[in-house]
PDB file of N, CA and C in Angstrom:
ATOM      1  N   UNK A   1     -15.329 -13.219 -13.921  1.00  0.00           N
ATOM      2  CA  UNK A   1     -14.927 -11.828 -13.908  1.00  0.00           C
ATOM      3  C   UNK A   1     -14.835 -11.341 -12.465  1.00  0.00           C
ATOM      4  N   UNK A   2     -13.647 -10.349 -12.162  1.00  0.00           N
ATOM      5  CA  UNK A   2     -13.311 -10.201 -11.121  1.00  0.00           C
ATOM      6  C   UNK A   2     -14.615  -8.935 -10.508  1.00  0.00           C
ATOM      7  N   UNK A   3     -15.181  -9.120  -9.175  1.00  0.00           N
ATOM      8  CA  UNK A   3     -15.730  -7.858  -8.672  1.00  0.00           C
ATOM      9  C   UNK A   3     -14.866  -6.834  -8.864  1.00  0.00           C
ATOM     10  N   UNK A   4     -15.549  -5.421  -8.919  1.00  0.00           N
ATOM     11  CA  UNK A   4     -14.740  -4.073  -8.968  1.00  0.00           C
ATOM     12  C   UNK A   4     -13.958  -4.287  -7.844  1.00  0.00           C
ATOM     13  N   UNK A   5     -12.725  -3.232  -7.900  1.00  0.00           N
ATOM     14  CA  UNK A   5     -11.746  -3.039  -6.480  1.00  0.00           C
ATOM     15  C   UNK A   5     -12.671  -2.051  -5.728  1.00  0.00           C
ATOM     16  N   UNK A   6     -12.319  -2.578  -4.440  1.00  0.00           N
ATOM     17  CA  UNK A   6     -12.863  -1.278  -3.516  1.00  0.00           C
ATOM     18  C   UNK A   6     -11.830  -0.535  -2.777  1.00  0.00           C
ATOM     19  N   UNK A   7     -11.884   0.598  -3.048  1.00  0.00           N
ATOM     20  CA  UNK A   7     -11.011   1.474  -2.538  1.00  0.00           C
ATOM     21  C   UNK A   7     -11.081   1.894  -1.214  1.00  0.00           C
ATOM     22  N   UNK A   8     -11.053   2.461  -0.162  1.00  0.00           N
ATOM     23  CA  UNK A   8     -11.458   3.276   0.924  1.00  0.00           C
ATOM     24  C   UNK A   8     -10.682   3.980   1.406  1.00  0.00           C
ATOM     25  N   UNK A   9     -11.002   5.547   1.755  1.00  0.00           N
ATOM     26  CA  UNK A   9     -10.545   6.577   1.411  1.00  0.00           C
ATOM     27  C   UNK A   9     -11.169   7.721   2.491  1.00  0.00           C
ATOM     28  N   UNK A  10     -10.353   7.015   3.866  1.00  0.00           N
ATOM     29  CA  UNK A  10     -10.634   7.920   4.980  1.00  0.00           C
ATOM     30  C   UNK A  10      -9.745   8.961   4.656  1.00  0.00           C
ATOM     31  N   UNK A  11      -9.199   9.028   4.175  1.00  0.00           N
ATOM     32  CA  UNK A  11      -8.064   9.680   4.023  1.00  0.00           C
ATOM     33  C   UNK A  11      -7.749   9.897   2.534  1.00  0.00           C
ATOM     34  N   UNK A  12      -8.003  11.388   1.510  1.00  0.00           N
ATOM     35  CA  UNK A  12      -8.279  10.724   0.009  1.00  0.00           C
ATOM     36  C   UNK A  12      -6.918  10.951  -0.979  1.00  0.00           C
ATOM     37  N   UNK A  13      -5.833  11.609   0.054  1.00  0.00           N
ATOM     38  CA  UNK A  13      -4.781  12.227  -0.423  1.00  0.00           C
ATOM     39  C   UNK A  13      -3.573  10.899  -0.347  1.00  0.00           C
ATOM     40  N   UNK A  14      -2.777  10.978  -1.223  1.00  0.00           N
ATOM     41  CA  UNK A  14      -2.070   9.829  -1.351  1.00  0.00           C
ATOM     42  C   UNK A  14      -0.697   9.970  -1.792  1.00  0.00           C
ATOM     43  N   UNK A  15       0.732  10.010  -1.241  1.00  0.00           N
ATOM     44  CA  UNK A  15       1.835  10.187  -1.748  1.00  0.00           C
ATOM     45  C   UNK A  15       2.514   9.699  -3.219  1.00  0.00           C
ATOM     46  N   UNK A  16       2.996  10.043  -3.827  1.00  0.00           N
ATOM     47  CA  UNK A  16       3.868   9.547  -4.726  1.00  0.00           C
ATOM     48  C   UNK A  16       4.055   7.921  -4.856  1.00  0.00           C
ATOM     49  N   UNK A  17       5.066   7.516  -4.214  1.00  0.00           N
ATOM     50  CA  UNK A  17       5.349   6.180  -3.587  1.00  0.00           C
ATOM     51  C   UNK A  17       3.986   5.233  -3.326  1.00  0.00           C
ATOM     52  N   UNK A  18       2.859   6.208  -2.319  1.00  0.00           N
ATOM     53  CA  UNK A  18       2.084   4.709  -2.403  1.00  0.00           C
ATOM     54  C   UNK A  18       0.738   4.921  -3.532  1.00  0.00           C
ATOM     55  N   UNK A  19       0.942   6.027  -4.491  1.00  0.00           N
ATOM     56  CA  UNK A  19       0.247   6.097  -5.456  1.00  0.00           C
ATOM     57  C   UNK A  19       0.409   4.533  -6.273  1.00  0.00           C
ATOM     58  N   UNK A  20       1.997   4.723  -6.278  1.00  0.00           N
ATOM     59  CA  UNK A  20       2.610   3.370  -7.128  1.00  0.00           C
ATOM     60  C   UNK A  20       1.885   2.571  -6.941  1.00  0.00           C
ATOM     61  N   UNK A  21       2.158   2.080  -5.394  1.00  0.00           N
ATOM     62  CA  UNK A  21       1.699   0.539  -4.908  1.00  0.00           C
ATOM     63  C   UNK A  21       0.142   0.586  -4.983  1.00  0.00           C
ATOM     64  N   UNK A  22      -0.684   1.780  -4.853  1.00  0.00           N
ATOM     65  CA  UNK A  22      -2.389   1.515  -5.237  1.00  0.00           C
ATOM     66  C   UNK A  22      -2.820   0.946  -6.361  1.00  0.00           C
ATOM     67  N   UNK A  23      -1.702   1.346  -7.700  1.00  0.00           N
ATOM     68  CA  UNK A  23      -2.350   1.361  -9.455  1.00  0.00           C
ATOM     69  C   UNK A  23      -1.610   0.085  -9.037  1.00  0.00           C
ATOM     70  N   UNK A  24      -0.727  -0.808  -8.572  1.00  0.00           N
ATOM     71  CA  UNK A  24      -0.474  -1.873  -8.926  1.00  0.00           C
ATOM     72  C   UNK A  24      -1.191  -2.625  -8.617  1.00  0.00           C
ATOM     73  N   UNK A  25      -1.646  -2.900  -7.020  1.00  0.00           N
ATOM     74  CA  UNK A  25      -2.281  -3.661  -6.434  1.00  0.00           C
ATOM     75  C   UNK A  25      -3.689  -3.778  -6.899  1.00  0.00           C
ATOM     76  N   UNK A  26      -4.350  -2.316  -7.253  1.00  0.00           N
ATOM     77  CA  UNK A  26      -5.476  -2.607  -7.644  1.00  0.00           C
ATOM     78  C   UNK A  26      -5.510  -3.427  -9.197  1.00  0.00           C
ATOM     79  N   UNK A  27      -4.326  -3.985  -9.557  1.00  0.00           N
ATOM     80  CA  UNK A  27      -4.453  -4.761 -10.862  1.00  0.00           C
ATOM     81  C   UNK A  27      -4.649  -6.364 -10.671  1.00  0.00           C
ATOM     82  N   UNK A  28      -4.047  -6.610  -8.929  1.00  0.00           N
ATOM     83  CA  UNK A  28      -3.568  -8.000  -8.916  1.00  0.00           C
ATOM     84  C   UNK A  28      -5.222  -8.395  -8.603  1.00  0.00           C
ATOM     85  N   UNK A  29      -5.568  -9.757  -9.103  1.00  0.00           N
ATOM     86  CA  UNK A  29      -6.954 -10.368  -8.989  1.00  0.00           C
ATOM     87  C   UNK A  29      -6.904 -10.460  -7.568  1.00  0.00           C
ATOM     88  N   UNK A  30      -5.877 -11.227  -6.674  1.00  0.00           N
ATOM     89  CA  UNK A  30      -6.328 -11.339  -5.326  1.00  0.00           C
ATOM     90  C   UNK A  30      -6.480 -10.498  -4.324  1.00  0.00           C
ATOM     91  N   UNK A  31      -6.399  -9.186  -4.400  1.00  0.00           N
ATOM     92  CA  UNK A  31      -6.668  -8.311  -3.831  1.00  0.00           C
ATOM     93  C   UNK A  31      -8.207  -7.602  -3.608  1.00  0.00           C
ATOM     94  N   UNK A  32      -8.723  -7.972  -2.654  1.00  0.00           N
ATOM     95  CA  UNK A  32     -10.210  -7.719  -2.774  1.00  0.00           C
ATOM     96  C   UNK A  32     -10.440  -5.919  -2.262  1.00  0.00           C
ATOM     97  N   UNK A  33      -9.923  -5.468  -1.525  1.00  0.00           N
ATOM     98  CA  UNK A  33      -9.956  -3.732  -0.599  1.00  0.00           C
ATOM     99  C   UNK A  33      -8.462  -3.326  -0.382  1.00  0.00           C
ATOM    100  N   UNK A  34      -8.305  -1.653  -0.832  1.00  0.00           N
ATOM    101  CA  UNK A  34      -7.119  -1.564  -0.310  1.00  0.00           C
ATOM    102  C   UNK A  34      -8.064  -0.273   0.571  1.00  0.00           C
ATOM    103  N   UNK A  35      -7.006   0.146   1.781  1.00  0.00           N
ATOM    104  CA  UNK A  35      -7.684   1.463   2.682  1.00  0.00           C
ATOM    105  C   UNK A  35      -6.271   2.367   2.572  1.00  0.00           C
ATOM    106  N   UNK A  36      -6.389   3.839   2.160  1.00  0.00           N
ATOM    107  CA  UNK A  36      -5.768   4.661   2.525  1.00  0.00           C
ATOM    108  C   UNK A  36      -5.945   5.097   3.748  1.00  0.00           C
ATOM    109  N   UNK A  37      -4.734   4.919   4.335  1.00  0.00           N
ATOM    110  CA  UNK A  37      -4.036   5.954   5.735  1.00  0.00           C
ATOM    111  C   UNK A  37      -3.790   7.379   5.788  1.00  0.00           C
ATOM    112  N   UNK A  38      -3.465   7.756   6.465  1.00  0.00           N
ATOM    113  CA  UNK A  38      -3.047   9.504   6.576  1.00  0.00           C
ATOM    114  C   UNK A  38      -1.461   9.328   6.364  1.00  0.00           C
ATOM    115  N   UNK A  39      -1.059  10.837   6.022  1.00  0.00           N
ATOM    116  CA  UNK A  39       0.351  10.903   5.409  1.00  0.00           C
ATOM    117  C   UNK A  39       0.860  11.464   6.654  1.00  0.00           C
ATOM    118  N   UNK A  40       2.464  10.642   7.248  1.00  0.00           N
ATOM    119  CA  UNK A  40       3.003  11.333   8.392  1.00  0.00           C
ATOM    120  C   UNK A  40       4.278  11.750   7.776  1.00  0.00           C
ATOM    121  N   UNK A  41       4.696  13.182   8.274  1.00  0.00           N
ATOM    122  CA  UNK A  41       6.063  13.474   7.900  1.00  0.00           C
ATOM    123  C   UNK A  41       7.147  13.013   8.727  1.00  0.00           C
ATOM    124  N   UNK A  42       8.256  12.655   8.286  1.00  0.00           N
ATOM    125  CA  UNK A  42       9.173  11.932   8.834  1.00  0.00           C
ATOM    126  C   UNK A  42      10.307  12.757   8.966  1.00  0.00           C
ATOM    127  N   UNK A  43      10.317  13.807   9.137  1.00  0.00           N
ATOM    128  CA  UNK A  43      11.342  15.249   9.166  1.00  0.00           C
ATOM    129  C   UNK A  43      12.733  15.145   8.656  1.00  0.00           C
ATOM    130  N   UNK A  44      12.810  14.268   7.683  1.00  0.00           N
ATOM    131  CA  UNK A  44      14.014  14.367   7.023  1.00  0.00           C
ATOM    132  C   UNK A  44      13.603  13.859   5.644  1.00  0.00           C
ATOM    133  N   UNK A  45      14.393  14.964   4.755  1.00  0.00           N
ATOM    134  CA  UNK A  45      14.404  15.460   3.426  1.00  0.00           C
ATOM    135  C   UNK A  45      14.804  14.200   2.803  1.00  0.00           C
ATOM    136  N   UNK A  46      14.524  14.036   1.720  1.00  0.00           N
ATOM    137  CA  UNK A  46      15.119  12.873   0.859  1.00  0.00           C
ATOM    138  C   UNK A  46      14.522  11.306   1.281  1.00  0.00           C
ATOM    139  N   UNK A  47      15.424  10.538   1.378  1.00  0.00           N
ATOM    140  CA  UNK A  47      15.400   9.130   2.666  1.00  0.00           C
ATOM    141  C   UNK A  47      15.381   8.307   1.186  1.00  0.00           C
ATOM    142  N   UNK A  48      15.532   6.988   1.761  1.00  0.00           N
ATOM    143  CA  UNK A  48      15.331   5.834   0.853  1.00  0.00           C
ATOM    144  C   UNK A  48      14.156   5.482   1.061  1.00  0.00           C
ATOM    145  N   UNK A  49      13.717   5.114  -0.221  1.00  0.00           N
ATOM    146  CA  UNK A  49      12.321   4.141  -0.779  1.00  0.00           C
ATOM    147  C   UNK A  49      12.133   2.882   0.632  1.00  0.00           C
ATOM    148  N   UNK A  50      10.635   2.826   0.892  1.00  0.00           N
ATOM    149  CA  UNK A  50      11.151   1.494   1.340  1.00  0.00           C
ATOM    150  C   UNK A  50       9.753   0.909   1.698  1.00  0.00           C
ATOM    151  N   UNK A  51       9.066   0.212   1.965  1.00  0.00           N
ATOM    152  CA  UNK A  51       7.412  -0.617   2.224  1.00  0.00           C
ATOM    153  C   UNK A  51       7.762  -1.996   2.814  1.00  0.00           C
ATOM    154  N   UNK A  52       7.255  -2.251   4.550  1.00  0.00           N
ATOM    155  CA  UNK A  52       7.569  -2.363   5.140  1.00  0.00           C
ATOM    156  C   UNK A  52       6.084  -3.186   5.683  1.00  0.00           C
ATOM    157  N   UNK A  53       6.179  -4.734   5.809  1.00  0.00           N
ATOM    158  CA  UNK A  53       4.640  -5.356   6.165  1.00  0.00           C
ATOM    159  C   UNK A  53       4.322  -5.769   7.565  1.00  0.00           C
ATOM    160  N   UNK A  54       2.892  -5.618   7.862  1.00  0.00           N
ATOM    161  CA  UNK A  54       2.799  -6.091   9.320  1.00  0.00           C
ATOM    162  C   UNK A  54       1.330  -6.377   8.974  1.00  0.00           C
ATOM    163  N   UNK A  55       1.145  -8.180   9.483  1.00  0.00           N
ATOM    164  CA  UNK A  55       0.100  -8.411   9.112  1.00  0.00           C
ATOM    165  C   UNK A  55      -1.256  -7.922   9.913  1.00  0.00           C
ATOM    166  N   UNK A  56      -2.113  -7.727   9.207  1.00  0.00           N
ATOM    167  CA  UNK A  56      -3.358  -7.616   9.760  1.00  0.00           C
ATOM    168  C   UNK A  56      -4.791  -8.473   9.458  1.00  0.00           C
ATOM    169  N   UNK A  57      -5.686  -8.359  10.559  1.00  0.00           N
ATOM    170  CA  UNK A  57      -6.759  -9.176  10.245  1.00  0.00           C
ATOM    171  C   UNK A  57      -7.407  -9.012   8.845  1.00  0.00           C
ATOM    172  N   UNK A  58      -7.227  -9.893   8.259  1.00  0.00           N
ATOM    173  CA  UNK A  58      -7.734 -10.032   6.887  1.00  0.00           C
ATOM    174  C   UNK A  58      -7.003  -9.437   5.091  1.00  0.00           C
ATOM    175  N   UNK A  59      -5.755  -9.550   6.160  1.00  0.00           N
ATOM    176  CA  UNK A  59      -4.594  -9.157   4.899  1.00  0.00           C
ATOM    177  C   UNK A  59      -3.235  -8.541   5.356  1.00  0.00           C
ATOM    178  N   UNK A  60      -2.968  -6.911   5.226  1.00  0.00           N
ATOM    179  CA  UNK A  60      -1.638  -6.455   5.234  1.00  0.00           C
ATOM    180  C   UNK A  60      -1.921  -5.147   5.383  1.00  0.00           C
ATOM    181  N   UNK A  61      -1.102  -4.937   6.432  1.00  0.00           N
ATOM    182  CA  UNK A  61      -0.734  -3.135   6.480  1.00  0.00           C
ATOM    183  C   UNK A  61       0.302  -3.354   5.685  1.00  0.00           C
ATOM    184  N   UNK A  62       0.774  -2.328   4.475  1.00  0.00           N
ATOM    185  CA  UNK A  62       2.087  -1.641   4.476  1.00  0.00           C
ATOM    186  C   UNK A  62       2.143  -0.402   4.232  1.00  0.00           C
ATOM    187  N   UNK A  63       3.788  -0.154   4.976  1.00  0.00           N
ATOM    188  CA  UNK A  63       3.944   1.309   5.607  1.00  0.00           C
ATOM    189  C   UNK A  63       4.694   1.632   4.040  1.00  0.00           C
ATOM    190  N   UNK A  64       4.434   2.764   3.503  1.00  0.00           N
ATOM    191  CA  UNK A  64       5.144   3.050   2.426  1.00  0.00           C
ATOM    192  C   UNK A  64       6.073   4.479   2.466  1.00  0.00           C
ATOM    193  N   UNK A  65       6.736   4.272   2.507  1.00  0.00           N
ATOM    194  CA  UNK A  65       8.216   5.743   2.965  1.00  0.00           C
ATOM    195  C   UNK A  65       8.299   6.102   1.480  1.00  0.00           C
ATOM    196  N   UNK A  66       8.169   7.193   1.354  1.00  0.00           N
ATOM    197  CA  UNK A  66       8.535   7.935   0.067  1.00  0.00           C
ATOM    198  C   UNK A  66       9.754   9.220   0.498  1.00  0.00           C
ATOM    199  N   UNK A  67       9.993  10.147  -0.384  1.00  0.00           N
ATOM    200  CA  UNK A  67      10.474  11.603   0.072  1.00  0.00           C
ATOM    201  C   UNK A  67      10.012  12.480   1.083  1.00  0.00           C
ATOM    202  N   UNK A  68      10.489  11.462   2.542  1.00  0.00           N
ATOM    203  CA  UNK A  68       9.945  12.521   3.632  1.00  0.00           C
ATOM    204  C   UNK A  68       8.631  12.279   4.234  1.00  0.00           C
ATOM    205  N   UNK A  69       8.367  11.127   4.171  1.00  0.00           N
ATOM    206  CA  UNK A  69       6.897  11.084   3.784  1.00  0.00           C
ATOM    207  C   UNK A  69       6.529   9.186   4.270  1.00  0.00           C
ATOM    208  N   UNK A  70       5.636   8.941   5.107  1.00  0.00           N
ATOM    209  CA  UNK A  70       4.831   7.656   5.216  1.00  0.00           C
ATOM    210  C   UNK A  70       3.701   7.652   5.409  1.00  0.00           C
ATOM    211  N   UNK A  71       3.230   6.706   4.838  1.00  0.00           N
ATOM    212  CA  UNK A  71       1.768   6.255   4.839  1.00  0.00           C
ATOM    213  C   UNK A  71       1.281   4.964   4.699  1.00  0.00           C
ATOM    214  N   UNK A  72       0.454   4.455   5.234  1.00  0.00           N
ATOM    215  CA  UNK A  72      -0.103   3.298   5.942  1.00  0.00           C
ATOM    216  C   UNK A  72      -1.035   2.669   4.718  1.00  0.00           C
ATOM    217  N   UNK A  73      -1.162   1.555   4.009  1.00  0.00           N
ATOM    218  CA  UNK A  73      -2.312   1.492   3.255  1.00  0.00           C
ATOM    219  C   UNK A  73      -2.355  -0.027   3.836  1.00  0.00           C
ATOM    220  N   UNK A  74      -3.510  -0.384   3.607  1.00  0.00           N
ATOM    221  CA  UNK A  74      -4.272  -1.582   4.310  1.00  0.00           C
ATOM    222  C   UNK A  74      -4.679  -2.300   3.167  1.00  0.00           C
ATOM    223  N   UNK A  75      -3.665  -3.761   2.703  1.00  0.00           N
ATOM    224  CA  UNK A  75      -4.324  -4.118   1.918  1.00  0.00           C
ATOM    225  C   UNK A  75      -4.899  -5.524   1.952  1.00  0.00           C
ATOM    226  N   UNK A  76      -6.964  -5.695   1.650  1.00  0.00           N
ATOM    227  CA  UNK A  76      -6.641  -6.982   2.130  1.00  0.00           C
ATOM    228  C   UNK A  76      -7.357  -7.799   0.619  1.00  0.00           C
ATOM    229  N   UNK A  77      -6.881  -9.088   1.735  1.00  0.00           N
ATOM    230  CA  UNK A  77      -6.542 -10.049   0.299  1.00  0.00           C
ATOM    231  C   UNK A  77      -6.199 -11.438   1.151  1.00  0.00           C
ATOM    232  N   UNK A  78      -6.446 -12.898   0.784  1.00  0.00           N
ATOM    233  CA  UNK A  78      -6.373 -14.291   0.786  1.00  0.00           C
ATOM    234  C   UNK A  78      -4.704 -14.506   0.796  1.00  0.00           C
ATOM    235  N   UNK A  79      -4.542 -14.026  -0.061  1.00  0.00           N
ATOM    236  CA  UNK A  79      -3.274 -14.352  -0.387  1.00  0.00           C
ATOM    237  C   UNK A  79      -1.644 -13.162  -0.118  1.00  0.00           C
ATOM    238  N   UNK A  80      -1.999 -13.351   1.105  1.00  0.00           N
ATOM    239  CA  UNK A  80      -0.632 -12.424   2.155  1.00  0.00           C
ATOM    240  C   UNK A  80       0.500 -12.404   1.368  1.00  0.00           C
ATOM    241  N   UNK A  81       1.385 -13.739   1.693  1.00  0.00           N
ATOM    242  CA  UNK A  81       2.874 -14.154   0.712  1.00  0.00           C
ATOM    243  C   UNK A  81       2.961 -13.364  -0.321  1.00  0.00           C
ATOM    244  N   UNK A  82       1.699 -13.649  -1.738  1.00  0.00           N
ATOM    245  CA  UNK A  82       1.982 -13.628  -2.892  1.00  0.00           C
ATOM    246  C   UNK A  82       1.952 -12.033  -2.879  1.00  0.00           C
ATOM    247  N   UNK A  83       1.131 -11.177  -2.016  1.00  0.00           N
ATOM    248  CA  UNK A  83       0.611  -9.481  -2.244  1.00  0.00           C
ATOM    249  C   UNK A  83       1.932  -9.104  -2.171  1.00  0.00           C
ATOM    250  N   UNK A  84       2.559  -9.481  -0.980  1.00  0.00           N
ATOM    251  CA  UNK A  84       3.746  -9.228  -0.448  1.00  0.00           C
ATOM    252  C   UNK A  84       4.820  -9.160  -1.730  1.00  0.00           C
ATOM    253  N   UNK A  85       5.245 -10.326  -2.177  1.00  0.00           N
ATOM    254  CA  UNK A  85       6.151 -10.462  -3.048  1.00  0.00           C
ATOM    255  C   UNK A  85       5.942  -9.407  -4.054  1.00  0.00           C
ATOM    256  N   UNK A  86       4.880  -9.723  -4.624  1.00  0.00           N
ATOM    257  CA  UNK A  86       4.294  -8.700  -5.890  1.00  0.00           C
ATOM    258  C   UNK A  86       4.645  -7.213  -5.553  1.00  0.00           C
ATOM    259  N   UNK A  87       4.459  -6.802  -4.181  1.00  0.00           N
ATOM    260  CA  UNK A  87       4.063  -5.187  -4.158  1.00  0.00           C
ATOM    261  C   UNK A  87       6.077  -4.744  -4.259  1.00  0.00           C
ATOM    262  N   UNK A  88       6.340  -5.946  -3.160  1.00  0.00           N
ATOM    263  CA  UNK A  88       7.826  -5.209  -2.986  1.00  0.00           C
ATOM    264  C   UNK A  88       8.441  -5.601  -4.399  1.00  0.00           C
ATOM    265  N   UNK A  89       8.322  -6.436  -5.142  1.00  0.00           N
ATOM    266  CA  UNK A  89       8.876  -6.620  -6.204  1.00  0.00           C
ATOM    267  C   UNK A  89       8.562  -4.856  -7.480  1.00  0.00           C
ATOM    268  N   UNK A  90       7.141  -4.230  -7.329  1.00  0.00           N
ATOM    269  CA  UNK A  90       7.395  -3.474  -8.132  1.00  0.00           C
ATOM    270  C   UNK A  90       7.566  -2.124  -7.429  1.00  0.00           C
ATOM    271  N   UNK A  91       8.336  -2.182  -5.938  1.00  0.00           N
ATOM    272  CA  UNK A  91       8.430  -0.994  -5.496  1.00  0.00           C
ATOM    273  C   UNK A  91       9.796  -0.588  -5.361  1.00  0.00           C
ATOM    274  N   UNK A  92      10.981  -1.553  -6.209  1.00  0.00           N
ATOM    275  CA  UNK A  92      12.238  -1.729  -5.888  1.00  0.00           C
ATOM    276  C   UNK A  92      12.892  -0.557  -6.420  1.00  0.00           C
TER     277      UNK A  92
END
């Protein structure tokens, strides 16, 4: 049985867009911590969807662009490639 997810939540407010990618990720087994970032506005209305990776020690930043809107979530995990595939696959 998998340990609980750990969340962390410097930051406890969370956009639309990377609401998505939290309820998903926190489903996948290899994901051990995700960290919420702060929300930056990107001064233009609308924009395309888009999550965007840059690795980090012990897993993955991704930047998640919603309506106007990015935010940083930190997710870590063993398995980089597979988070990767998975997250952008259900953020299409």
């Amino acid at each position: 049985m998998k340990p609980k997810m750990i969340i962390t939540d410097s930051h406890s407010s969370t956009t639309d867009a990377s609401a998505e990618i939290i309820k998903y990720a926190q489903k996948l087994t290899i994901v051990d911590k995700i960290g919420i970032g702060i929300i930056k506005n990107t001064n233009s209305k609308g924009g395309k969807r888009s999550i965007k990776f840059l690795p980090i020690t012990g897993g993955i930043k991704a930047s998640v662009r919603g309506s106007g809107t990015v935010q940083d979530l930190y997710v870590y995990t063993k398995e980089i490639d597979l988070v990767k595939k998975y997250l952008s696959e259900v953020f299409k």
